[in-house]
N, C-alpha and C. Protein backbone atom coordinates (compact mmCIF):
# COMPACT_ATOMS: atom_id res chain seq x y z
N UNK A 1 -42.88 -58.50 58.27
CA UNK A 1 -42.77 -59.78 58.94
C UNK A 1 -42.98 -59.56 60.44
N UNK A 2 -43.66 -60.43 60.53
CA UNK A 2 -43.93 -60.26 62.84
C UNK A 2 -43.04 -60.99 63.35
N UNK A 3 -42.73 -60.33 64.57
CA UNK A 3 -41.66 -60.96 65.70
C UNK A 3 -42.34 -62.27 66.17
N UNK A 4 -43.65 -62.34 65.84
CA UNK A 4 -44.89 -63.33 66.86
C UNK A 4 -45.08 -64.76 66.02
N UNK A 5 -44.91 -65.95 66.92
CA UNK A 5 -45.10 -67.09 65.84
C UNK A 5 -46.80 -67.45 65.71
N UNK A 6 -47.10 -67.83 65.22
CA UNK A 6 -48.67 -68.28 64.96
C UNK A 6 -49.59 -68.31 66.38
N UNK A 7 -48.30 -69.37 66.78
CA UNK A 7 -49.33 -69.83 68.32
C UNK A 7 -48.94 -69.00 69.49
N UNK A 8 -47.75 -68.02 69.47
CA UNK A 8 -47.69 -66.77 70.38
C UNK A 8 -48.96 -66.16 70.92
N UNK A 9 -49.54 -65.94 72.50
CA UNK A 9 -49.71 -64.47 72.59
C UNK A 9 -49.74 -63.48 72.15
N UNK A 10 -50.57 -62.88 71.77
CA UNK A 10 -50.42 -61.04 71.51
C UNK A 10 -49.81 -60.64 72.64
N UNK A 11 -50.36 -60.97 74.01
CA UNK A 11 -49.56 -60.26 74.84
C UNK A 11 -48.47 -59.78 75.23
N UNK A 12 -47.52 -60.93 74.39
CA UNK A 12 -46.40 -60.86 74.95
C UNK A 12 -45.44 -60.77 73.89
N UNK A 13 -44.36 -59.48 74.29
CA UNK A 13 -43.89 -58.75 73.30
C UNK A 13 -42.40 -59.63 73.43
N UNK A 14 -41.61 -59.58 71.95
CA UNK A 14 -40.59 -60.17 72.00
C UNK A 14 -39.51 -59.03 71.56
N UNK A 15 -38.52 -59.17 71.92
CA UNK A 15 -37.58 -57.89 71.77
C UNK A 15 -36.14 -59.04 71.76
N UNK A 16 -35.20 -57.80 71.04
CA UNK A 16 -33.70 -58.02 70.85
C UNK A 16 -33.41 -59.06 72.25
N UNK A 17 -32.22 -59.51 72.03
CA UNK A 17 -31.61 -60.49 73.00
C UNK A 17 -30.74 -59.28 73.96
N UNK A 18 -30.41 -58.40 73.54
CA UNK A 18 -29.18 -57.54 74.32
C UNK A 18 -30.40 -56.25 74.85
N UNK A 19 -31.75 -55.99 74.64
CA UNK A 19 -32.31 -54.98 75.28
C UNK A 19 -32.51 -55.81 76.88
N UNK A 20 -32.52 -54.79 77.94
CA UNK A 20 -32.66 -54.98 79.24
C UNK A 20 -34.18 -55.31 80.02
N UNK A 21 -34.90 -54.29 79.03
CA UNK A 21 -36.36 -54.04 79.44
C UNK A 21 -37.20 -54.47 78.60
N UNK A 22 -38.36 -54.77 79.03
CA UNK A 22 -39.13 -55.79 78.03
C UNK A 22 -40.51 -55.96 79.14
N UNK A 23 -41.26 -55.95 78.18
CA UNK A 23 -43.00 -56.24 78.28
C UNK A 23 -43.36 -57.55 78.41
N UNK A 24 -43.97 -57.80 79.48
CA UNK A 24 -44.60 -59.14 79.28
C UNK A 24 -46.03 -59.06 80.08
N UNK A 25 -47.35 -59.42 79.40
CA UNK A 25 -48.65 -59.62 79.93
C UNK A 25 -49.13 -58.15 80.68
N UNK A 26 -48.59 -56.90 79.75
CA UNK A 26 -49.10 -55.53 80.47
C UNK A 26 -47.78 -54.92 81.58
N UNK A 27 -47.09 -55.58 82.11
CA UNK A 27 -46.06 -55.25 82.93
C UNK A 27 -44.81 -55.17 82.25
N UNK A 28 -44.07 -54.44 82.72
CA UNK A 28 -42.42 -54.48 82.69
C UNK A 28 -41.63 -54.50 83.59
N UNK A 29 -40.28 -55.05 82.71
CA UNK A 29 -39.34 -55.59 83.62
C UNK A 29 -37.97 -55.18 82.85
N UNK A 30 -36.94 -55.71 83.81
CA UNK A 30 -35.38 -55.50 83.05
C UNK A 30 -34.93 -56.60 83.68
N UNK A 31 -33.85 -56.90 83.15
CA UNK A 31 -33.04 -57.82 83.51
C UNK A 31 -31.40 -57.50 83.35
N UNK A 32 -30.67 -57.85 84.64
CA UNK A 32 -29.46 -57.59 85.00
C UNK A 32 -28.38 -58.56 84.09
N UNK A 33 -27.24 -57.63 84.22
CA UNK A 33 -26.31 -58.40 83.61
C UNK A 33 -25.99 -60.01 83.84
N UNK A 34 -26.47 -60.24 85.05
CA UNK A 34 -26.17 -61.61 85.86
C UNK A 34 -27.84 -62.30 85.63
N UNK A 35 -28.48 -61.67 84.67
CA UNK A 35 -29.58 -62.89 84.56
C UNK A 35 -31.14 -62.13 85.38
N UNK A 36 -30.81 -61.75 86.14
CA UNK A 36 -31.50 -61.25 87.24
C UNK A 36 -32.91 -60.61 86.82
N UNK A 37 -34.26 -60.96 86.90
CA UNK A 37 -35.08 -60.48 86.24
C UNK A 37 -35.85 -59.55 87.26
N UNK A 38 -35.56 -58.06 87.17
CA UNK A 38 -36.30 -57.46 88.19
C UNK A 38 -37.81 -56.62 88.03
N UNK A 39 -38.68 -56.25 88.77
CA UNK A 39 -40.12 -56.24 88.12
C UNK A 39 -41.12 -56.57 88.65
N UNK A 40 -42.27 -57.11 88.53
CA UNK A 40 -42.87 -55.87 87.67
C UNK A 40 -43.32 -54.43 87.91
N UNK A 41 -42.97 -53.72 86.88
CA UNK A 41 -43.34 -51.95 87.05
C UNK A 41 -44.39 -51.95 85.92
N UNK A 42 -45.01 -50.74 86.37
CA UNK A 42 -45.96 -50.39 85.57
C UNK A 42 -46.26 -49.94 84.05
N UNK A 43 -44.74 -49.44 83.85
CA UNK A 43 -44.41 -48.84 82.58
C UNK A 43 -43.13 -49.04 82.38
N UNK A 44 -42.47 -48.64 81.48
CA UNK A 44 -41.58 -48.61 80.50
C UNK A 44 -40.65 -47.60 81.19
N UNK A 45 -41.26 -46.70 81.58
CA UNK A 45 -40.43 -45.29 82.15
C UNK A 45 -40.09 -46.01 83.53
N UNK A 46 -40.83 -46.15 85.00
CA UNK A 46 -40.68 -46.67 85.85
C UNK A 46 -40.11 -47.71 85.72
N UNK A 47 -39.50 -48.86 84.74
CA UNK A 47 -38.46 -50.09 84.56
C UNK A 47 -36.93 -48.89 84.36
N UNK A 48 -37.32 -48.26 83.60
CA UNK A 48 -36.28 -47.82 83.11
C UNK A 48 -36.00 -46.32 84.33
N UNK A 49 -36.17 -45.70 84.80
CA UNK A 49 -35.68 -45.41 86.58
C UNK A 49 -34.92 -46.24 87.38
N UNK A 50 -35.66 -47.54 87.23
CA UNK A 50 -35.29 -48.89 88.33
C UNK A 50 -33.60 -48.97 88.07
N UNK A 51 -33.35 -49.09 86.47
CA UNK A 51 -32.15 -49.54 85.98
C UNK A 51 -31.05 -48.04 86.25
N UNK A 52 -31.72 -47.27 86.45
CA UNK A 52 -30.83 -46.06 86.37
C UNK A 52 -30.05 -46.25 88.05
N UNK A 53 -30.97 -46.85 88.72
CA UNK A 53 -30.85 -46.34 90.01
C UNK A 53 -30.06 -47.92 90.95
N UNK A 54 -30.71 -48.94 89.81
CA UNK A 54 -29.79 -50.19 90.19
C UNK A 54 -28.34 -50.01 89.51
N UNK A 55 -28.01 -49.37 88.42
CA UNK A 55 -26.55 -48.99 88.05
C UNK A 55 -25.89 -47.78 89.10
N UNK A 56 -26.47 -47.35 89.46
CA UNK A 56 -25.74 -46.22 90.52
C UNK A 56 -25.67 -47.21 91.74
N UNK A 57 -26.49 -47.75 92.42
CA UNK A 57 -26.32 -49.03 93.46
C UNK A 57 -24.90 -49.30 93.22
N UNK A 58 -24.76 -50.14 91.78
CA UNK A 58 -23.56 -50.44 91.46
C UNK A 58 -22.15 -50.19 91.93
N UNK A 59 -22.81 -49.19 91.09
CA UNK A 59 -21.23 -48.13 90.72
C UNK A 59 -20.95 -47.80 92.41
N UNK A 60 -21.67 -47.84 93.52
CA UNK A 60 -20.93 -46.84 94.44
C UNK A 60 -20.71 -47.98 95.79
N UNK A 61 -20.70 -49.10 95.18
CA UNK A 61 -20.43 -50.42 96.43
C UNK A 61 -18.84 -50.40 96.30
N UNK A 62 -18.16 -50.70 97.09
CA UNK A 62 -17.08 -51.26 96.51
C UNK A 62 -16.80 -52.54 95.88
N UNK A 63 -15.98 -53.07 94.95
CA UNK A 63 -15.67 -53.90 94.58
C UNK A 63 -15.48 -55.47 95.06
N UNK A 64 -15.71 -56.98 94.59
CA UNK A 64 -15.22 -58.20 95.75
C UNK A 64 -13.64 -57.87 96.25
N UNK A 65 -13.01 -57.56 95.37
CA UNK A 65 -11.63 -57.21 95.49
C UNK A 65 -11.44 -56.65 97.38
N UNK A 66 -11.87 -55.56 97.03
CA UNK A 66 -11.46 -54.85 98.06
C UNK A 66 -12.29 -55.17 99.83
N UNK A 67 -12.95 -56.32 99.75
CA UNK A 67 -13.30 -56.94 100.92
C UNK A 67 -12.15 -58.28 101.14
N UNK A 68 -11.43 -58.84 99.77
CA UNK A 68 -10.94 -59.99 100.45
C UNK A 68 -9.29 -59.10 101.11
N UNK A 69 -9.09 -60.39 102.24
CA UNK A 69 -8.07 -59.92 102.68
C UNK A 69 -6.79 -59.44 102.19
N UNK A 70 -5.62 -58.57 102.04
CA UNK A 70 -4.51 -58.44 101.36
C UNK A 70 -3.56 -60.01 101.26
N UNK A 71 -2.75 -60.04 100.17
CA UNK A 71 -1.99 -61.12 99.78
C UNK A 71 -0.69 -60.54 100.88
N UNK A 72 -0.20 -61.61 101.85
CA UNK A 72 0.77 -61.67 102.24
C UNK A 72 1.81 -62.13 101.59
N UNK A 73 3.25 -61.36 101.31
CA UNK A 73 4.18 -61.81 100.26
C UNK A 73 5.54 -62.83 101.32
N UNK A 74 5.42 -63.74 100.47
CA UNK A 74 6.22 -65.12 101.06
C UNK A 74 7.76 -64.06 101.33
């Protein structure tokens, strides 16, 4: 059975709802937890770098937490 409906594109590849990276019209892309569609790269490998290196971004910001001001106790 094909992922592709009749009147689909060949071009354009359809994949799982929970994969990040995904083909569309020869290019790739990923998309962030928040929606965020970042792209286009050339390949599959170079999307998938991007994500390695936007999760380390992540990981080494600090938190919203720790910019808002401390709770003063009544």
């Amino acid at each position: 059975m094909s992922n592709h409906r009749r009147d689909d594109s060949p071009t354009i590849t359809y994949h799982h709802r929970n994969e990040r990276v995904f083909e569309q019209a020869g290019k790739w892309y990923f998309r962030t937890r928040e929606g965020v569609v970042e792209g286009p790269f050339e390949n599959r490998v170079g999307a998938s770098h991007r994500i390695s290196a936007y999760i380390q971004m992540l990981e080494t910001q600090p938190d919203d937490n720790s910019k808002k001001p401390p709770i003063e106790a009544e």
